[in-house]
N, C-alpha and C. Protein backbone atom coordinates (compact mmCIF):
# COMPACT_ATOMS: atom_id res chain seq x y z
N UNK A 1 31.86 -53.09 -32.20
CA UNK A 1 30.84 -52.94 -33.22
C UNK A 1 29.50 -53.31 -32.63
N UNK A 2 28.50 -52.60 -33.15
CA UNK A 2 27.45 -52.74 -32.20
C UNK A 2 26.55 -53.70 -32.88
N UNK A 3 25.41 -54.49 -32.58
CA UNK A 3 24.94 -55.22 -33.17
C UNK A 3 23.70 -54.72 -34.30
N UNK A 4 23.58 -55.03 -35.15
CA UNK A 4 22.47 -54.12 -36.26
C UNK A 4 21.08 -54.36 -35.53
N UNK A 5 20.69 -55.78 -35.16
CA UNK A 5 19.61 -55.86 -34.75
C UNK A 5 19.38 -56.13 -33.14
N UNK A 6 19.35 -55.26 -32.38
CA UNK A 6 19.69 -55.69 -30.78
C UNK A 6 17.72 -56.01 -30.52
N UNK A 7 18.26 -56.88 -29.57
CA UNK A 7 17.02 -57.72 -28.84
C UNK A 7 16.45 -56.41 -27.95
N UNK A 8 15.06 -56.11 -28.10
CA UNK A 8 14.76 -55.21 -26.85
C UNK A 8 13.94 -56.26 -25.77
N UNK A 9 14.19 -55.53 -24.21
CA UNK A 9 13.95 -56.51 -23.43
C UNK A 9 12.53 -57.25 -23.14
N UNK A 10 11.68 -56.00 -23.53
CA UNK A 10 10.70 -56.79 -24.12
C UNK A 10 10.04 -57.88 -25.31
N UNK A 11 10.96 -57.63 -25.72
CA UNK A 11 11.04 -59.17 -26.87
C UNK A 11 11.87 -60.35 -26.41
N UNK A 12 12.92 -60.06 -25.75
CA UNK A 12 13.83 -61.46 -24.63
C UNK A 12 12.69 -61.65 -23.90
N UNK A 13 11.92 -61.14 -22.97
CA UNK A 13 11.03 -61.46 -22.16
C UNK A 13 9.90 -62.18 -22.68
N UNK A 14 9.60 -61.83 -23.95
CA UNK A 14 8.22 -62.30 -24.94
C UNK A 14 9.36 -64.13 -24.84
N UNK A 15 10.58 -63.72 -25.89
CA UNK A 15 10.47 -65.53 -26.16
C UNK A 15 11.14 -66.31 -25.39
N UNK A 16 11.81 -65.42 -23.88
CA UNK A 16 12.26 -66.46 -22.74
C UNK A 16 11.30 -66.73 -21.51
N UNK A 17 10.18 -66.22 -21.35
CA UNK A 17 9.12 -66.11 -20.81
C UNK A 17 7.58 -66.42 -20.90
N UNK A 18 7.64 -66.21 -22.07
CA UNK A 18 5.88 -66.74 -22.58
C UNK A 18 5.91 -67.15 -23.68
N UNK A 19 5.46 -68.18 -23.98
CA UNK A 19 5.60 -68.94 -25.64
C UNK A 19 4.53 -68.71 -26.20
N UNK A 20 4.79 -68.62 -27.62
CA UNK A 20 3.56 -67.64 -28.36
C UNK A 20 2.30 -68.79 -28.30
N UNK A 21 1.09 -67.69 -27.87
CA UNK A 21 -0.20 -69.10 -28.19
C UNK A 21 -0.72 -69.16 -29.63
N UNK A 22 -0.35 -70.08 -30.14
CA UNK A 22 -0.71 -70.32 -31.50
C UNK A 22 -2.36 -70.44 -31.88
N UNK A 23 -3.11 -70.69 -30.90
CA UNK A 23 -4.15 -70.75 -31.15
C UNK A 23 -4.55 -69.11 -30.95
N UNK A 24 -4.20 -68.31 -30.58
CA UNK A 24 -4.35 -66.49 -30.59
C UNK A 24 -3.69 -66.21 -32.14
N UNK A 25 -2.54 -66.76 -32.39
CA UNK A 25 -1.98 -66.57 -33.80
C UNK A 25 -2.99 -66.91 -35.18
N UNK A 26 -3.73 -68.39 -34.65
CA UNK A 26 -4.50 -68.78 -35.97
C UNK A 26 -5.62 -68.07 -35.67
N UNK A 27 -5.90 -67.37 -34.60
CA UNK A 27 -7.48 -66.33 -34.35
C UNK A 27 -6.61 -65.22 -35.10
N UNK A 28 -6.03 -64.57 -34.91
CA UNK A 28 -5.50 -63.03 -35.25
C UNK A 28 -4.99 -63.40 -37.28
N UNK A 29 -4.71 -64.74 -37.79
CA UNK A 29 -4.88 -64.53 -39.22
C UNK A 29 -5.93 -64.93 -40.06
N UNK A 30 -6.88 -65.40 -39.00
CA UNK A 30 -8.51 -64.85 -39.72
C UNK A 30 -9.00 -63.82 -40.20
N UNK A 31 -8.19 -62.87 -39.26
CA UNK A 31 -8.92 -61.55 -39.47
C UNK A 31 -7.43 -60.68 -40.04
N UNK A 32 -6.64 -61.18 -39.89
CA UNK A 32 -5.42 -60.02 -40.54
C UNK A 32 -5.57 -59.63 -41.71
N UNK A 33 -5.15 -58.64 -42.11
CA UNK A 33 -5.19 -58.28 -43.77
C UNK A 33 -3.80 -58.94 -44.42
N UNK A 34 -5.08 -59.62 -45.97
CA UNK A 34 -4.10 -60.18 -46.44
C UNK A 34 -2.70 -58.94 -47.37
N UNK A 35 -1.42 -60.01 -47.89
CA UNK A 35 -0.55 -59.08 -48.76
C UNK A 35 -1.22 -58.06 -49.66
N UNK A 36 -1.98 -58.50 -50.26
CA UNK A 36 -2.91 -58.31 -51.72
C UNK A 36 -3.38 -57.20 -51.38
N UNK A 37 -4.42 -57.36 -49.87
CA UNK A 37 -5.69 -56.48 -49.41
C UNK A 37 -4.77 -55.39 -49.10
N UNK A 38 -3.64 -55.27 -48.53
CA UNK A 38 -3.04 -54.33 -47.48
C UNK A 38 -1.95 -53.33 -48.41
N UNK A 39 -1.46 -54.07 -49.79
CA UNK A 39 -1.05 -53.24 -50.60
C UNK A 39 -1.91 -52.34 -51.47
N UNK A 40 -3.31 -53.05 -51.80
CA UNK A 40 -4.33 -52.29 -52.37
C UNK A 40 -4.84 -50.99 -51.48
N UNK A 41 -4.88 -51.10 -49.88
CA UNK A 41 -5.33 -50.17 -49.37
C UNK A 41 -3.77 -49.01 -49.26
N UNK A 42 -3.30 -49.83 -49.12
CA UNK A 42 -1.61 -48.64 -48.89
C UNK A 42 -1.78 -47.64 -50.41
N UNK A 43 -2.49 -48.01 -51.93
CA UNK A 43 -2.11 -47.17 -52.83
C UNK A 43 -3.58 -46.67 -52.55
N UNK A 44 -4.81 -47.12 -51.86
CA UNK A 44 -5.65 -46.02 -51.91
C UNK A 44 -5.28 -44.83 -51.04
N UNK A 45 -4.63 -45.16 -49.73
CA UNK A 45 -4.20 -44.09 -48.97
C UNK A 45 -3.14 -43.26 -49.35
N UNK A 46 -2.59 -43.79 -49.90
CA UNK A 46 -1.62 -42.93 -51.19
C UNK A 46 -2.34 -42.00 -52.24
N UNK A 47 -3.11 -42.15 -52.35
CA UNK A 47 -4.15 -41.38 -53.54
C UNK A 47 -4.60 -40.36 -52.88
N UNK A 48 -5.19 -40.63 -51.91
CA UNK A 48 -5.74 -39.33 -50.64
C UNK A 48 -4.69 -38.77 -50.30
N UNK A 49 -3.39 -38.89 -49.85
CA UNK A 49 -2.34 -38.00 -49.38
C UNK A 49 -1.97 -36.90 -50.25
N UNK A 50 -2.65 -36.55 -51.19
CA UNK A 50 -3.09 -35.33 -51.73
C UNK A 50 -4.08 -34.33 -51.33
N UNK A 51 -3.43 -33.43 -51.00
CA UNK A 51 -4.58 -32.21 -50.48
C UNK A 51 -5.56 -31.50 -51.54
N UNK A 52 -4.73 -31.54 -52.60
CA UNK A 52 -5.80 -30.92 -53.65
C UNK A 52 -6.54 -31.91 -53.91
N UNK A 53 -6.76 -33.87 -53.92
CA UNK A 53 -7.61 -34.46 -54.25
C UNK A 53 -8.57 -34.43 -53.00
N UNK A 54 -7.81 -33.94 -52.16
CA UNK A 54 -9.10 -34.15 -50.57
C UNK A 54 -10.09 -33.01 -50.90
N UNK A 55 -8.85 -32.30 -51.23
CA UNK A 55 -10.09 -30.44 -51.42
C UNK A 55 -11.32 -30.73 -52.47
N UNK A 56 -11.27 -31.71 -53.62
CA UNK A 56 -12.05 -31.83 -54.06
C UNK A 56 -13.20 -32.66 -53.64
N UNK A 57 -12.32 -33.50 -53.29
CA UNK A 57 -13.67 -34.60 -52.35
C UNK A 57 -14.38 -33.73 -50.99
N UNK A 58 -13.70 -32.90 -50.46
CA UNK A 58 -14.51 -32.10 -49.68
C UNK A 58 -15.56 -31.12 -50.32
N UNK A 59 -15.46 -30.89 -51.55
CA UNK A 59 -16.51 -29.93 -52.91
C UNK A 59 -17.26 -31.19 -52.93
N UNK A 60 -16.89 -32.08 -53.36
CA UNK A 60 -18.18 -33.28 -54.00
C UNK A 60 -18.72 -33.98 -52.42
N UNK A 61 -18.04 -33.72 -51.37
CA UNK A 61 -19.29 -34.39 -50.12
C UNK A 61 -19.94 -33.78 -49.67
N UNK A 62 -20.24 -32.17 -50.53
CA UNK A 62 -21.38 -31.33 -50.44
C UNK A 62 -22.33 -31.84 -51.79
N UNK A 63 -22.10 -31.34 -52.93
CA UNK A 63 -23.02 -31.33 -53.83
C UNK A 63 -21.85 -31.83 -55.28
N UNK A 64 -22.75 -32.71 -55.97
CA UNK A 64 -22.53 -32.89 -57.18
C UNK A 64 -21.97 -31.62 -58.19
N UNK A 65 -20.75 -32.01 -59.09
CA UNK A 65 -20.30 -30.38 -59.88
C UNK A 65 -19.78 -31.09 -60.74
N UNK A 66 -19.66 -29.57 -61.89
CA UNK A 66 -19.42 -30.00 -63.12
C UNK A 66 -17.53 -29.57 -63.09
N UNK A 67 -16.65 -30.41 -64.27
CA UNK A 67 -15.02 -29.32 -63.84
C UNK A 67 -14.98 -28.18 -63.48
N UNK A 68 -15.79 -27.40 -64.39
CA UNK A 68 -15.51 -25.99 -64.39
C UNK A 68 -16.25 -25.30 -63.06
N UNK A 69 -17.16 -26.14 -62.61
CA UNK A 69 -17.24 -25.35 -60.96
C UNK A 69 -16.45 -25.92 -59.86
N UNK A 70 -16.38 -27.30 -60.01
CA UNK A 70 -15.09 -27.82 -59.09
C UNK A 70 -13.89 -26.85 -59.33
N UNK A 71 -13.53 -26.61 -60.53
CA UNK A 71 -11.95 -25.79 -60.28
C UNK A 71 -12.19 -24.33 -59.90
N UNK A 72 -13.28 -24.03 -60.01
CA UNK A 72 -13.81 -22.61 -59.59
C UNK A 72 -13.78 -22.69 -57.98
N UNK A 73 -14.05 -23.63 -57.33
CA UNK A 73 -14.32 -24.34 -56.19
C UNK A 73 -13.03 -24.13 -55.47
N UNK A 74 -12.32 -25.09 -55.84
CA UNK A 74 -11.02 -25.38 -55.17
C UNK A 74 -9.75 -24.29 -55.56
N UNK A 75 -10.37 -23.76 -56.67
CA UNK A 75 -8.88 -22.56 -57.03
C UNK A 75 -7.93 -23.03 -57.74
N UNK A 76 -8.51 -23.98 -58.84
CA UNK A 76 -7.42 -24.76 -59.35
C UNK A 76 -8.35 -24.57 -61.25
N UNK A 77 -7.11 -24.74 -61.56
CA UNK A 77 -7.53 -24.65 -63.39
C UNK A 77 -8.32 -26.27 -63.52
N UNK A 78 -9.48 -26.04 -64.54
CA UNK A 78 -10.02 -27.18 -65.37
C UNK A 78 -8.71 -28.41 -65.59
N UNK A 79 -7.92 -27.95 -65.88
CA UNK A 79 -7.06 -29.29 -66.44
C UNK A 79 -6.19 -29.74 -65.33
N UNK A 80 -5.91 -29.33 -64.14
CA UNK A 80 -5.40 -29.77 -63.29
C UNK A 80 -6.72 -30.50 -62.31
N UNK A 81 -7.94 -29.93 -62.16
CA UNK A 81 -9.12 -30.87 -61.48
C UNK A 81 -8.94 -31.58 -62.48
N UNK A 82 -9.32 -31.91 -63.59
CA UNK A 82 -9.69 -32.95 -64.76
C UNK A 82 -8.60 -34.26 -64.53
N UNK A 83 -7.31 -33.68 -64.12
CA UNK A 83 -6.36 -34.46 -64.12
C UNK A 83 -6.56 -35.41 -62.73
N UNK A 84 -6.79 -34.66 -61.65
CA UNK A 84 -7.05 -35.33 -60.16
C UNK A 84 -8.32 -36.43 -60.13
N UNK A 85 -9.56 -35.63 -60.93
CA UNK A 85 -10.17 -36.59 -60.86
C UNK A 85 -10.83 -37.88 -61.70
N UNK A 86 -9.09 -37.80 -62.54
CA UNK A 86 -8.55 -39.30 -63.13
C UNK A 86 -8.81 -39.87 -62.66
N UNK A 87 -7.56 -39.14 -61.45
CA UNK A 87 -6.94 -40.42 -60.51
C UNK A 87 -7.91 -41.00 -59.81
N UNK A 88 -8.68 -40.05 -58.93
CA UNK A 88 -10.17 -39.98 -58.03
C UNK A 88 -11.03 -41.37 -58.77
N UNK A 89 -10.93 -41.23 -60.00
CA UNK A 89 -11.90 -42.45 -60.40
C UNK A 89 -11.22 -43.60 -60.71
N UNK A 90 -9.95 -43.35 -60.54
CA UNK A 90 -9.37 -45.01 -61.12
C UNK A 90 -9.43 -45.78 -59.85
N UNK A 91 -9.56 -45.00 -58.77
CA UNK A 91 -9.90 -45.74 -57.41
C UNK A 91 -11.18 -45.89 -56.96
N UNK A 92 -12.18 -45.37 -58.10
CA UNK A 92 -13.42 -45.50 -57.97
C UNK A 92 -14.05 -44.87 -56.69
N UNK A 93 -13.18 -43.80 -55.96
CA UNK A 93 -14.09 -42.54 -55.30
C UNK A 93 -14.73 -41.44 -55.50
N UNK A 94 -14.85 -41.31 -57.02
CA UNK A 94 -15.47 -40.38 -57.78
C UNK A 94 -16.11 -41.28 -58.78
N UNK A 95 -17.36 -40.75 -59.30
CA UNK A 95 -18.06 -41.27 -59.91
C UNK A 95 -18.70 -39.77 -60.73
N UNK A 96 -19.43 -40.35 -62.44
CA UNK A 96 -19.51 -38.94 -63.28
C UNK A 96 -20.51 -39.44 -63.83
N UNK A 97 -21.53 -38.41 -64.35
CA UNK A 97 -23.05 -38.34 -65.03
C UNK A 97 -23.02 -37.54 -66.18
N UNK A 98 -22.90 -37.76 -67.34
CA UNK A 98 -23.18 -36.91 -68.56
C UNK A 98 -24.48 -36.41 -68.38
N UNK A 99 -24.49 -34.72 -69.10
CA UNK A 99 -26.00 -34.75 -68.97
C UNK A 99 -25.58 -33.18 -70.54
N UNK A 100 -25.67 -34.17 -71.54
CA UNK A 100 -25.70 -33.31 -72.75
C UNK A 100 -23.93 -33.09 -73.22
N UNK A 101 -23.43 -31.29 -72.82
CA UNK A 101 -22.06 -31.90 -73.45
C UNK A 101 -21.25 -31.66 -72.01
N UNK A 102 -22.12 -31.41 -70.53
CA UNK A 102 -21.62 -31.23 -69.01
C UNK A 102 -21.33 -32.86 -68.71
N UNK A 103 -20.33 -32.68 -67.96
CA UNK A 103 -19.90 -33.94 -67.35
C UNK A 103 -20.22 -33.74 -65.46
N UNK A 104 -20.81 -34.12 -65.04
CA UNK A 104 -20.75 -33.95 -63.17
C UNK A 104 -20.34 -35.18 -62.60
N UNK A 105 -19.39 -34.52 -61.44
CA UNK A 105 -18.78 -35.43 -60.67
C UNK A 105 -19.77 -35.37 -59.40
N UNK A 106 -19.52 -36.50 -58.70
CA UNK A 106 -19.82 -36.71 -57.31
C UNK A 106 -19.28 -38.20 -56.20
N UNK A 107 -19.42 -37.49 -55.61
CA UNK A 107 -18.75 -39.25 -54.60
C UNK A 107 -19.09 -40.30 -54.87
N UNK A 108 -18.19 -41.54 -55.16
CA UNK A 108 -19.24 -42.68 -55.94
C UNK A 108 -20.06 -43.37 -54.81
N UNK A 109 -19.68 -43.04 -53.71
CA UNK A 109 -21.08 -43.82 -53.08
C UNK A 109 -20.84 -43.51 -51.47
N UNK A 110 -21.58 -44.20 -50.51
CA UNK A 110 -21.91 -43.63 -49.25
C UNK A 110 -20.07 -44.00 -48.39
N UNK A 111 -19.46 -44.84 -48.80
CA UNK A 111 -18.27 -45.33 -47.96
C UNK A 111 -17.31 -44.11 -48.16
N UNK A 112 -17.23 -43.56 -48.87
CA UNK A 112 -16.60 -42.42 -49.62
C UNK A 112 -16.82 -41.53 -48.93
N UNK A 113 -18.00 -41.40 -48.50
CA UNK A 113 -18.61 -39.83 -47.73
C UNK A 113 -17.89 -40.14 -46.24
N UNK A 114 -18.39 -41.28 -45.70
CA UNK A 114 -17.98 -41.81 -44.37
C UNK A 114 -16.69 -41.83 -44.11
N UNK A 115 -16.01 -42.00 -45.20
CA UNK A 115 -14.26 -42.29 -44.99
C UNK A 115 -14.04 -41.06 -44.63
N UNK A 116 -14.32 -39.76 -45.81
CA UNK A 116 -14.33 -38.51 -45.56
C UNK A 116 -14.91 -37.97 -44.37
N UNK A 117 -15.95 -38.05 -44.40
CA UNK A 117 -16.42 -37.25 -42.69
C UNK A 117 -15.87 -37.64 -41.27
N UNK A 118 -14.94 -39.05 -41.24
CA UNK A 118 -14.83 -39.47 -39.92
C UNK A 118 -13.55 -39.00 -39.60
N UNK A 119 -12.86 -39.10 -40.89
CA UNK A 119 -11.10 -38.42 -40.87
C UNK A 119 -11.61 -36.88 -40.33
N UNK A 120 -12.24 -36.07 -41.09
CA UNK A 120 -12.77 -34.55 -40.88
C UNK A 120 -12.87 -34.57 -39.52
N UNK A 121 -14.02 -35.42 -38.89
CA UNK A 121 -14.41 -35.37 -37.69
C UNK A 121 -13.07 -35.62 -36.73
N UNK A 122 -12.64 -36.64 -36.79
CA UNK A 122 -11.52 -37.14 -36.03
C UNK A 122 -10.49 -36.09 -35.99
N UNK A 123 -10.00 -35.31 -37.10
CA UNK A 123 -9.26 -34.16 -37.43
C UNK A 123 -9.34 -32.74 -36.36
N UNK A 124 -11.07 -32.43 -36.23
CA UNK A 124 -11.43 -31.49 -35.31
C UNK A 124 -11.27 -31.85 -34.46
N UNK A 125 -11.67 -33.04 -33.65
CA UNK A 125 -11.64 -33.35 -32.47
C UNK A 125 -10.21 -33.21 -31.60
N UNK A 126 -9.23 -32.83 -32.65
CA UNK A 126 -8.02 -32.44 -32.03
C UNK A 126 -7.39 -31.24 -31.36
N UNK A 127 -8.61 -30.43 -32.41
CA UNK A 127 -8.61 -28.79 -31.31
C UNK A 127 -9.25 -28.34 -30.38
């Protein structure tokens, strides 16, 4: 029977060879992300692993729109954008302006654009 968790030899070598420096350990949980921080970012990146919510955030990191040109935009019905960019705002990456009985969306702010353009960028840079 084989063992469930086998030692790889680089980990025998880590704790029969070099003993952990604890003072690198208490530097590295200064800066680690906490439980809290790291589950909050795991459901924002969960929110983006939607292509139709990216497609829209790629419409709003051009220009501000109302539903009915966002779904004109992306190729998607009013009530399915309406529905995405629920979600888009319960994470507070969309942000909306009444102006009479029009509602307009747009990116709620500059980190939003940046998150978006560097993934984009980073994305091309692969071809």
């Amino acid at each position: 029977m084989s063992n469930p968790n086998p030692v790889t030899p680089a980990a025998e070598q880590c704790s029969t060879q070099h003993p952990v420096n604890l003072n690198n350990i208490r530097s590295l949980h200064r800066d680690l992300l906490s439980v809290e921080k790291s589950q909050r970012m795991a459901e924002f990146f969960s929110l983006l692993g939607d292509a139709n919510r990216l497609r829209i955030l790629s419409a709003l990191s051009v220009q501000e729109l109302c539903v009915c040109d966002l779904a004109a935009a992306v190729k998607m019905s009013e009530s399915a954008v309406s529905h995405q960019l629920r979600a888009l705002r319960s994470m507070r990456l969309v942000g909306y302006r009444k102006q009479g009985r029009n509602v307009f969306y747009s990116l709620k702010d500059h980190h939003v654009f940046n998150l978006y353009r560097e993934v984009a960028e980073h994305l091309d840079e692969e071809e």
